[in-house]
N, C-alpha and C. Protein backbone atom coordinates (compact mmCIF):
# COMPACT_ATOMS: atom_id res chain seq x y z
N UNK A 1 -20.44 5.29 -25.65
CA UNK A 1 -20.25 5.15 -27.08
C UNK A 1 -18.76 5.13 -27.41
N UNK A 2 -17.95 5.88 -26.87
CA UNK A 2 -16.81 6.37 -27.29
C UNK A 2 -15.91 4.59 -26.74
N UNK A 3 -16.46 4.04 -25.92
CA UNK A 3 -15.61 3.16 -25.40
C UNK A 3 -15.90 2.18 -26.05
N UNK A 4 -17.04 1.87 -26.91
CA UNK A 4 -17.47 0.99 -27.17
C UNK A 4 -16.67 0.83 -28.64
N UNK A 5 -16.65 2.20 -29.19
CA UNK A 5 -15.35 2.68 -30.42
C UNK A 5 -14.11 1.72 -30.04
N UNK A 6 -13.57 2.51 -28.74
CA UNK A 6 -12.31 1.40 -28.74
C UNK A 6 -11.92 0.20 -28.60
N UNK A 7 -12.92 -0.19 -27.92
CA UNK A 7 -13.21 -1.78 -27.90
C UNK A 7 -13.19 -2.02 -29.42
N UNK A 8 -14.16 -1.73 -30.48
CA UNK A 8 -13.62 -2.52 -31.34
C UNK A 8 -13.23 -2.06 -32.82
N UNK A 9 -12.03 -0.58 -32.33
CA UNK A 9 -10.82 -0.88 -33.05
C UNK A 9 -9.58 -1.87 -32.24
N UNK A 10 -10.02 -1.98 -30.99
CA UNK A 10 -8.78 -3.02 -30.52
C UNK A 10 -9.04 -4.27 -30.83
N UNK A 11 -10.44 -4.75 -31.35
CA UNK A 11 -10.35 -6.11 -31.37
C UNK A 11 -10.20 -6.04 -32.76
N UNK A 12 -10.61 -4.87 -33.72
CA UNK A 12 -10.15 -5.09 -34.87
C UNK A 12 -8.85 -5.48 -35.73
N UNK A 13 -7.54 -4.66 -34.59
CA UNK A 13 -6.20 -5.08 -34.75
C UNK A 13 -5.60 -6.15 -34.64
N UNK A 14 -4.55 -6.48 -35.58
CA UNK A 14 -4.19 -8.07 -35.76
C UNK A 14 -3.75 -7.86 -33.99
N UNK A 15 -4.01 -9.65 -33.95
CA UNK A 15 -4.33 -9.97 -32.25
C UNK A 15 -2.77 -10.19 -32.34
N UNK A 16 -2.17 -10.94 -33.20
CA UNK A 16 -0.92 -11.35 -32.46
C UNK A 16 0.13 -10.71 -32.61
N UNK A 17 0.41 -9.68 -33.41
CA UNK A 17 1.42 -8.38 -33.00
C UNK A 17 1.16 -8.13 -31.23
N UNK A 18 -0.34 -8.14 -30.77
CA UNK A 18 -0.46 -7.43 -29.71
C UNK A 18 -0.60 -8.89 -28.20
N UNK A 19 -0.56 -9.78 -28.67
CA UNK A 19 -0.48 -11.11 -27.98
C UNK A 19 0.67 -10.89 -26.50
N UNK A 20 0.01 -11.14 -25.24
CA UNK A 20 0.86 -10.70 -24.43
C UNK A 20 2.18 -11.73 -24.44
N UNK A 21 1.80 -12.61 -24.73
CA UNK A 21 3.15 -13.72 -24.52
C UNK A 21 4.07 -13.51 -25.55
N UNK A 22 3.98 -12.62 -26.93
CA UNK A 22 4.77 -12.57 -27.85
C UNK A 22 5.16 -10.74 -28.16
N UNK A 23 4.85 -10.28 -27.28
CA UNK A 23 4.72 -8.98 -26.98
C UNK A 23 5.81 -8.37 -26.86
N UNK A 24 6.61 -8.02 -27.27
CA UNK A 24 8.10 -7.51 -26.86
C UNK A 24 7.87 -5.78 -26.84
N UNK A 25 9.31 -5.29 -26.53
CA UNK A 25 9.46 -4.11 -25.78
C UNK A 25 9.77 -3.12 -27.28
N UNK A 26 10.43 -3.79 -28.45
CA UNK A 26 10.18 -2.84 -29.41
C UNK A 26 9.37 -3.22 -29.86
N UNK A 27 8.16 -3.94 -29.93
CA UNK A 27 7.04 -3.86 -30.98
C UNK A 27 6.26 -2.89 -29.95
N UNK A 28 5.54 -2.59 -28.70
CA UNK A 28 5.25 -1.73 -27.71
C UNK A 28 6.16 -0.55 -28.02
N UNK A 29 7.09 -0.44 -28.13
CA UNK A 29 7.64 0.77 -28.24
C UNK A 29 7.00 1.61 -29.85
N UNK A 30 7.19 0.76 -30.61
CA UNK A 30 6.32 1.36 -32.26
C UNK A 30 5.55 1.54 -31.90
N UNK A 31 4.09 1.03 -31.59
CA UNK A 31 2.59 1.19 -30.97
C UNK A 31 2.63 2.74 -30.95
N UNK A 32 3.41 2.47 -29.34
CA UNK A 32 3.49 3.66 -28.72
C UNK A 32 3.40 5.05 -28.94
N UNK A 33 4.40 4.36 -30.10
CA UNK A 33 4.63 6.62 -30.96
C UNK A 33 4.17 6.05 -32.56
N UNK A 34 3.49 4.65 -32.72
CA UNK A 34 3.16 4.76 -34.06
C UNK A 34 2.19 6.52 -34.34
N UNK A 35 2.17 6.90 -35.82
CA UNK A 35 0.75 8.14 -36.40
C UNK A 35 -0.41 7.56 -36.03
N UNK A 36 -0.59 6.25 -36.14
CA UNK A 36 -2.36 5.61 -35.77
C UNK A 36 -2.67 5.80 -34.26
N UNK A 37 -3.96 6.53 -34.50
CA UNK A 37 -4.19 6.69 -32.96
C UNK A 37 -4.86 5.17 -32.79
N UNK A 38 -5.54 4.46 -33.25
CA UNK A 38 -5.76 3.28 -32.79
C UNK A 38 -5.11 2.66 -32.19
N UNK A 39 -3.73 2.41 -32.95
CA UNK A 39 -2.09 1.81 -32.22
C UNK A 39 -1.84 2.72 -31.10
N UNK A 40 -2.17 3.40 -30.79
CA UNK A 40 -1.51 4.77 -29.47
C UNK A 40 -2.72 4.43 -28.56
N UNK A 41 -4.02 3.92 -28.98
CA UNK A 41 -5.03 3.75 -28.41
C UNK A 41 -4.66 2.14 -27.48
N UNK A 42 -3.90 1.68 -28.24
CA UNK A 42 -3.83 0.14 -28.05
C UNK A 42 -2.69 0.13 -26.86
N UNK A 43 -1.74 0.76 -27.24
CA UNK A 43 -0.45 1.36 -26.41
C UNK A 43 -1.06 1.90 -24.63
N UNK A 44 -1.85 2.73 -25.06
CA UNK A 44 -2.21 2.76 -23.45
C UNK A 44 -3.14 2.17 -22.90
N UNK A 45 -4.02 1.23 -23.48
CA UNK A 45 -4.68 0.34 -22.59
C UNK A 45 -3.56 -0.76 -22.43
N UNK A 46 -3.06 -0.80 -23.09
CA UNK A 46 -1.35 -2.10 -22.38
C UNK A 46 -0.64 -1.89 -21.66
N UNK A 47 0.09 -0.02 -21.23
CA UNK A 47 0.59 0.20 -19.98
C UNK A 47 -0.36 0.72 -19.15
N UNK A 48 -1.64 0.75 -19.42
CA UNK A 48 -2.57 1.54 -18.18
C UNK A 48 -2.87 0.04 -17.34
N UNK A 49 -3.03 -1.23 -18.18
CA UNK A 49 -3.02 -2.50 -17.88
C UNK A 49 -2.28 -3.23 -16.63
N UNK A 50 -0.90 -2.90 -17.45
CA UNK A 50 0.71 -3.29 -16.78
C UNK A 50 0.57 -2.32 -15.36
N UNK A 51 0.20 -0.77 -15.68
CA UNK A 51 0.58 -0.37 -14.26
C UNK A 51 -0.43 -0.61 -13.79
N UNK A 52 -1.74 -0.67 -13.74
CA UNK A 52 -2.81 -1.25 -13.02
C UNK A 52 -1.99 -2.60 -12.19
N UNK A 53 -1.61 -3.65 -12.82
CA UNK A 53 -1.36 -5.00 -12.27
C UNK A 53 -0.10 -5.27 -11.28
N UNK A 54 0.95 -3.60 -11.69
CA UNK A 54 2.26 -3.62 -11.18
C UNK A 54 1.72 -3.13 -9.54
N UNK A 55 1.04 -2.35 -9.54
CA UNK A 55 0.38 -1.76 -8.19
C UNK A 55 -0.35 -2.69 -7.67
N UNK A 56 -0.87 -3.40 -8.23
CA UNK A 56 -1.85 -4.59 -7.44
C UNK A 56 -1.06 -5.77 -7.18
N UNK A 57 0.21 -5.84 -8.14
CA UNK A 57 0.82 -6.86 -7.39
C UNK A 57 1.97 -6.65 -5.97
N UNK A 58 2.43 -5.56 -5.95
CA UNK A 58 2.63 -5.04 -5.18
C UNK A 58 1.99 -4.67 -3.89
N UNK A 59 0.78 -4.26 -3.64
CA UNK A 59 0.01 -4.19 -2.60
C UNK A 59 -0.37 -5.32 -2.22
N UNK A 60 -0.86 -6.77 -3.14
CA UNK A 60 -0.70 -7.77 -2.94
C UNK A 60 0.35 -8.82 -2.00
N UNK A 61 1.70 -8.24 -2.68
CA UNK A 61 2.47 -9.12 -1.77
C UNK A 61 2.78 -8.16 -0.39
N UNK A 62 2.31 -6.95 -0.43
CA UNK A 62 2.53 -6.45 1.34
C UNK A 62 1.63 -6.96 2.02
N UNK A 63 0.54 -7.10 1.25
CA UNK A 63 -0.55 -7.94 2.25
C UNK A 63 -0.39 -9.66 2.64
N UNK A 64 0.55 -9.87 1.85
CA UNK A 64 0.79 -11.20 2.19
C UNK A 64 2.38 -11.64 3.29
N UNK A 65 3.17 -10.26 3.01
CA UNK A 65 3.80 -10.12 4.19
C UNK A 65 3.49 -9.89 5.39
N UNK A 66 2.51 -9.61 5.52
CA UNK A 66 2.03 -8.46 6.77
C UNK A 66 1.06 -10.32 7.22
N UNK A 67 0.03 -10.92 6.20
CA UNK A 67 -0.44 -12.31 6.54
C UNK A 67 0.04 -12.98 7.06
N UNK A 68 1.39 -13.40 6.02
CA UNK A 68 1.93 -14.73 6.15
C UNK A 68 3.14 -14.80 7.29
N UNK A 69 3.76 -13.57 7.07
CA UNK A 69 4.65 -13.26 8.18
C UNK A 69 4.91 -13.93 9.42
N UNK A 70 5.26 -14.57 10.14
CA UNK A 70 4.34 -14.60 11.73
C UNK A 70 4.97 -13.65 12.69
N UNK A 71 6.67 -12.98 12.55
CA UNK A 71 6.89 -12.10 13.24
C UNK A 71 6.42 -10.90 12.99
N UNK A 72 5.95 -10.64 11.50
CA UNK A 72 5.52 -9.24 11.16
C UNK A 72 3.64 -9.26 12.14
N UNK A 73 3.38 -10.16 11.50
CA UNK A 73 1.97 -10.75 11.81
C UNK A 73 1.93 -10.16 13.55
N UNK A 74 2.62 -10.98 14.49
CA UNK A 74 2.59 -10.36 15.82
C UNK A 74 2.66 -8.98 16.35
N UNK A 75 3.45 -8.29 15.41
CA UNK A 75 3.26 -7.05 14.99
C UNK A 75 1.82 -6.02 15.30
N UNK A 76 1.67 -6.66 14.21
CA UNK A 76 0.23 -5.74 13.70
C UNK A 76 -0.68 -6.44 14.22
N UNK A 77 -0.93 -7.23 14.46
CA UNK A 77 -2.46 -8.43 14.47
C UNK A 77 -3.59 -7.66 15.51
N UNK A 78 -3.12 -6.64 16.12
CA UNK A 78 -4.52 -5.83 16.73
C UNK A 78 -4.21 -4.81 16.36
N UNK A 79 -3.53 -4.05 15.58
CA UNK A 79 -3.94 -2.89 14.57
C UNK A 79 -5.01 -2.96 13.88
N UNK A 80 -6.24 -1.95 14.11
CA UNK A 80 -7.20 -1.98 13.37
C UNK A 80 -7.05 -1.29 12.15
N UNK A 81 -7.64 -2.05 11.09
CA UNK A 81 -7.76 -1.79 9.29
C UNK A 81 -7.52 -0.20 9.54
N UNK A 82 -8.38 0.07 9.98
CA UNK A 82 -8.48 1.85 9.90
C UNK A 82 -7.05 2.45 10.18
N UNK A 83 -6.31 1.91 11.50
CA UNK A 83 -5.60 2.61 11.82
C UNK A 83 -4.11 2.28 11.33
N UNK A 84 -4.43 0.68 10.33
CA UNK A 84 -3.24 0.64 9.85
C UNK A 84 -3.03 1.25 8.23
N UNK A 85 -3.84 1.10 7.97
CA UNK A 85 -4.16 1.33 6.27
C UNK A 85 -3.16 2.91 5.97
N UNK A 86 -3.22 3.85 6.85
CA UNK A 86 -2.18 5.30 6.44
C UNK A 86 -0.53 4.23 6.50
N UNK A 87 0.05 3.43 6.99
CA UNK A 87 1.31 2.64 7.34
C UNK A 87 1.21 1.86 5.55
N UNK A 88 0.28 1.21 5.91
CA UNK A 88 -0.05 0.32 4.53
C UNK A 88 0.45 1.25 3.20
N UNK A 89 -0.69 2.26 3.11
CA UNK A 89 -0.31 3.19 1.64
C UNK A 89 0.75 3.94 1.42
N UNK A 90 1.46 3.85 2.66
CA UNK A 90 2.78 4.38 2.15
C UNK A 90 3.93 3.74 2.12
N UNK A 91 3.57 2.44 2.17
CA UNK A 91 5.00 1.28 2.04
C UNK A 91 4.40 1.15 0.48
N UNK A 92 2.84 0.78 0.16
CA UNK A 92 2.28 0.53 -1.56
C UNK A 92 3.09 1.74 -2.07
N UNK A 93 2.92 3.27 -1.63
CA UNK A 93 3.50 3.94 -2.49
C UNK A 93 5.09 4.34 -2.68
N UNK A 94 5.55 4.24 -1.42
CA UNK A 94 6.93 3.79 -1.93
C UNK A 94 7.53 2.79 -2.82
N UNK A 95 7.03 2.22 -2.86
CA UNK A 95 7.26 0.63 -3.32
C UNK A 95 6.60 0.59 -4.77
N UNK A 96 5.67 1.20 -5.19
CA UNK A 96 5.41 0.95 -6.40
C UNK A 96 5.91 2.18 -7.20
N UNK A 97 6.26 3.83 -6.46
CA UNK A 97 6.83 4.46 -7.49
C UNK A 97 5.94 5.59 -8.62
N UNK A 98 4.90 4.62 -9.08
CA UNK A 98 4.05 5.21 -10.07
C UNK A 98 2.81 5.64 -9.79
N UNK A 99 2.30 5.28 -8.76
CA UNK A 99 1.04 5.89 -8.52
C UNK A 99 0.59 6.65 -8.97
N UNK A 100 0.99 8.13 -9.17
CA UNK A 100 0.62 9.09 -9.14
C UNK A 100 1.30 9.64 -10.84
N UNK A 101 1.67 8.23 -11.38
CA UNK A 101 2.15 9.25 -13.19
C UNK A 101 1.11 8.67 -14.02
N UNK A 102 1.02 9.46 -15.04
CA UNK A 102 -0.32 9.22 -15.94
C UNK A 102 -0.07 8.15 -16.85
N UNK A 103 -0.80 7.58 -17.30
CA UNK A 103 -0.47 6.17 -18.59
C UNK A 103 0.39 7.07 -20.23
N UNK A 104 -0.18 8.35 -20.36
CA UNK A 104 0.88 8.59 -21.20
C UNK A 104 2.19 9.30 -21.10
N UNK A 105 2.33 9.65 -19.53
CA UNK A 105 3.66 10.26 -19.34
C UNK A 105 4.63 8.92 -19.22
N UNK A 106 3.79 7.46 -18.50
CA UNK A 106 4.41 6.41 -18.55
C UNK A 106 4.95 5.48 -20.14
N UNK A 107 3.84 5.90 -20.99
CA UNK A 107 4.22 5.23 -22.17
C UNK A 107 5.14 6.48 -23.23
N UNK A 108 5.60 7.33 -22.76
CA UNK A 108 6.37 8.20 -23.12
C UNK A 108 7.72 8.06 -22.51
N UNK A 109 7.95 7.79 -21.47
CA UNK A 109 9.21 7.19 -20.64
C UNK A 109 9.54 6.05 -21.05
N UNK A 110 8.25 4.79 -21.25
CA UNK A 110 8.56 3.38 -22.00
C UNK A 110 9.56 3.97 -23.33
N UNK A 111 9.09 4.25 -24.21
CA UNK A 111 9.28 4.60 -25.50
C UNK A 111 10.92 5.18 -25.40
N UNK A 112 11.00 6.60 -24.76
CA UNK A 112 12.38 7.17 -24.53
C UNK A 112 13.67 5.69 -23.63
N UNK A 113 12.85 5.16 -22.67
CA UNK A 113 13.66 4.15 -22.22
C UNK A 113 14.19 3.07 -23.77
N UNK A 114 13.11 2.77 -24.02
CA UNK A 114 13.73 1.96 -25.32
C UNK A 114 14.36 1.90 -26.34
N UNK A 115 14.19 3.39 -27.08
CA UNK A 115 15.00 4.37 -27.45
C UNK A 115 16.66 4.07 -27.49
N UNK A 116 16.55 4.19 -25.90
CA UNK A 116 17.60 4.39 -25.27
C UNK A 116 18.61 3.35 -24.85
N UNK A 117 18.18 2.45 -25.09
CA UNK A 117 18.60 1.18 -24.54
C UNK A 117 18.18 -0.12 -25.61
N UNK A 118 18.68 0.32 -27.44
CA UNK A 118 18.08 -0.87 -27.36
C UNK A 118 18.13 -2.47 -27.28
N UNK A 119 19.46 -2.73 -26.40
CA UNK A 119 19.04 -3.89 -26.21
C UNK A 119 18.07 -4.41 -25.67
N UNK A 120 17.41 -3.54 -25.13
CA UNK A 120 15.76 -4.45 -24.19
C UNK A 120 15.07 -4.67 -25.72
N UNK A 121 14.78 -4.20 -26.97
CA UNK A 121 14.12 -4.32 -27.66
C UNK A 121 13.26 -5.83 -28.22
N UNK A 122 14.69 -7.28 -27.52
CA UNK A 122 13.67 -8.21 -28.10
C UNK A 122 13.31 -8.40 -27.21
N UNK A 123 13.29 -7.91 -25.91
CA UNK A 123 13.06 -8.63 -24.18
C UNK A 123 11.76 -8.35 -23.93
N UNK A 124 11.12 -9.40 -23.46
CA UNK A 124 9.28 -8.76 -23.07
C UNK A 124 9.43 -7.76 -22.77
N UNK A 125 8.29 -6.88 -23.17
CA UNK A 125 7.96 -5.53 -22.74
C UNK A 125 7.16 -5.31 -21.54
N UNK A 126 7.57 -6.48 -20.21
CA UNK A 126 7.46 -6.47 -19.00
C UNK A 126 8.57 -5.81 -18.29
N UNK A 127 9.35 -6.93 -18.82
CA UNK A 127 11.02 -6.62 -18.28
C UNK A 127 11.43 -5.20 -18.81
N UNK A 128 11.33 -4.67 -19.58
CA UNK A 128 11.76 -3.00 -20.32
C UNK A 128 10.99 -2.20 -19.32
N UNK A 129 9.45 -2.25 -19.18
CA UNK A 129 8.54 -1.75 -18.32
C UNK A 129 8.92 -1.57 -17.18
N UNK A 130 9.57 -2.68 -16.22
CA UNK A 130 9.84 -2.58 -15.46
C UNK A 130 11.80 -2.01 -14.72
N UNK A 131 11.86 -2.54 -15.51
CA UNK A 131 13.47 -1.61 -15.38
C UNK A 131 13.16 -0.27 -16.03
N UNK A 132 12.83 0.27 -16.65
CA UNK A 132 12.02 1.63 -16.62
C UNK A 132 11.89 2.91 -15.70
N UNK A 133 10.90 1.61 -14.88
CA UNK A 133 10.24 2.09 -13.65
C UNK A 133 11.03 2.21 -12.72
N UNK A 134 12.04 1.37 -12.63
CA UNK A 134 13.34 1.33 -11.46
C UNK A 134 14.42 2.79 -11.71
N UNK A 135 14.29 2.43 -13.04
CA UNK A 135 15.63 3.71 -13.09
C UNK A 135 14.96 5.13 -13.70
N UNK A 136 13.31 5.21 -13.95
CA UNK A 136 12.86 6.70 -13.96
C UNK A 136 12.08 7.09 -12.86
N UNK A 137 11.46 6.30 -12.30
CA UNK A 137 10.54 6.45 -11.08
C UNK A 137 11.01 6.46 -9.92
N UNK A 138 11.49 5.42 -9.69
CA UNK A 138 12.14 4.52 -8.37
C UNK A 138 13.47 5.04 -7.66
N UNK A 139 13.95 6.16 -7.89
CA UNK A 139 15.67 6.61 -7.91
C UNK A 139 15.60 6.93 -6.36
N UNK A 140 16.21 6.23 -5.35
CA UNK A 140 16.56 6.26 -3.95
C UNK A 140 17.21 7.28 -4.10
């Protein structure tokens, strides 16, 4: 029931404030800390989204290194799944950083990043997202 609620206050909200192609990093940033929990509702299914897709694209292209490779490929090519997959999840989790932070500690860092910086404000709120992630998550 409860999901079925958010489903449609999100489809109730004007679509193209929230349109990914016109989506920028301060209109996401208002959402974010708007009073409407609908808008805060909307806010984290968009970075629970983003980091969903940032991790999958990421595990994605190790798997396509490790594929396409042919010196990596010679490598591994009789490593069994089982015994490579502990090697695997910890290049995904180095590499992606976020695994393990919650969608609103992440859209709380979005928000303070933008804050903070605002020239990202007219820049997709990919690019903000992701330099974000580099300089709050990611710190070598």
């Amino acid at each position: 029931m409860k999901t079925q609620i958010l489903l449609i206050c999100f489809l109730l909200l004007p679509i193209g404030v929230y349109a990914d192609s016109s989506l920028k990093a301060g209109d996401l940033e208002r959402i974010c800390t708007s009073s409407s929990e609908d808008e805060r509702v909307v806010c984290s299914l968009i970075v629970k989204a983003y980091k969903d897709g940032f991790i999958e694209g990421i595990a994605n292209g190790i798997i396509g290194a490790y594929r396409y490779d042919p010196d990596i490929l010679a490598i591994v090519k009789d490593v069994k799944a089982k015994d490579f997959a502990p090697r695997f999840n910890k290049v995904v989790a180095q590499s992606t950083c976020i695994q393990n932070v919650q969608v609103d500690d992440l859209a709380k860092a979005f928000s303070g990043y933008v804050k903070l910086n605002p020239s990202v404000q007219a820049a997709p709120y990919r690019t903000a997202m992701f330099r974000m992630i580099e300089a709050t998550y990611c710190k070598k």
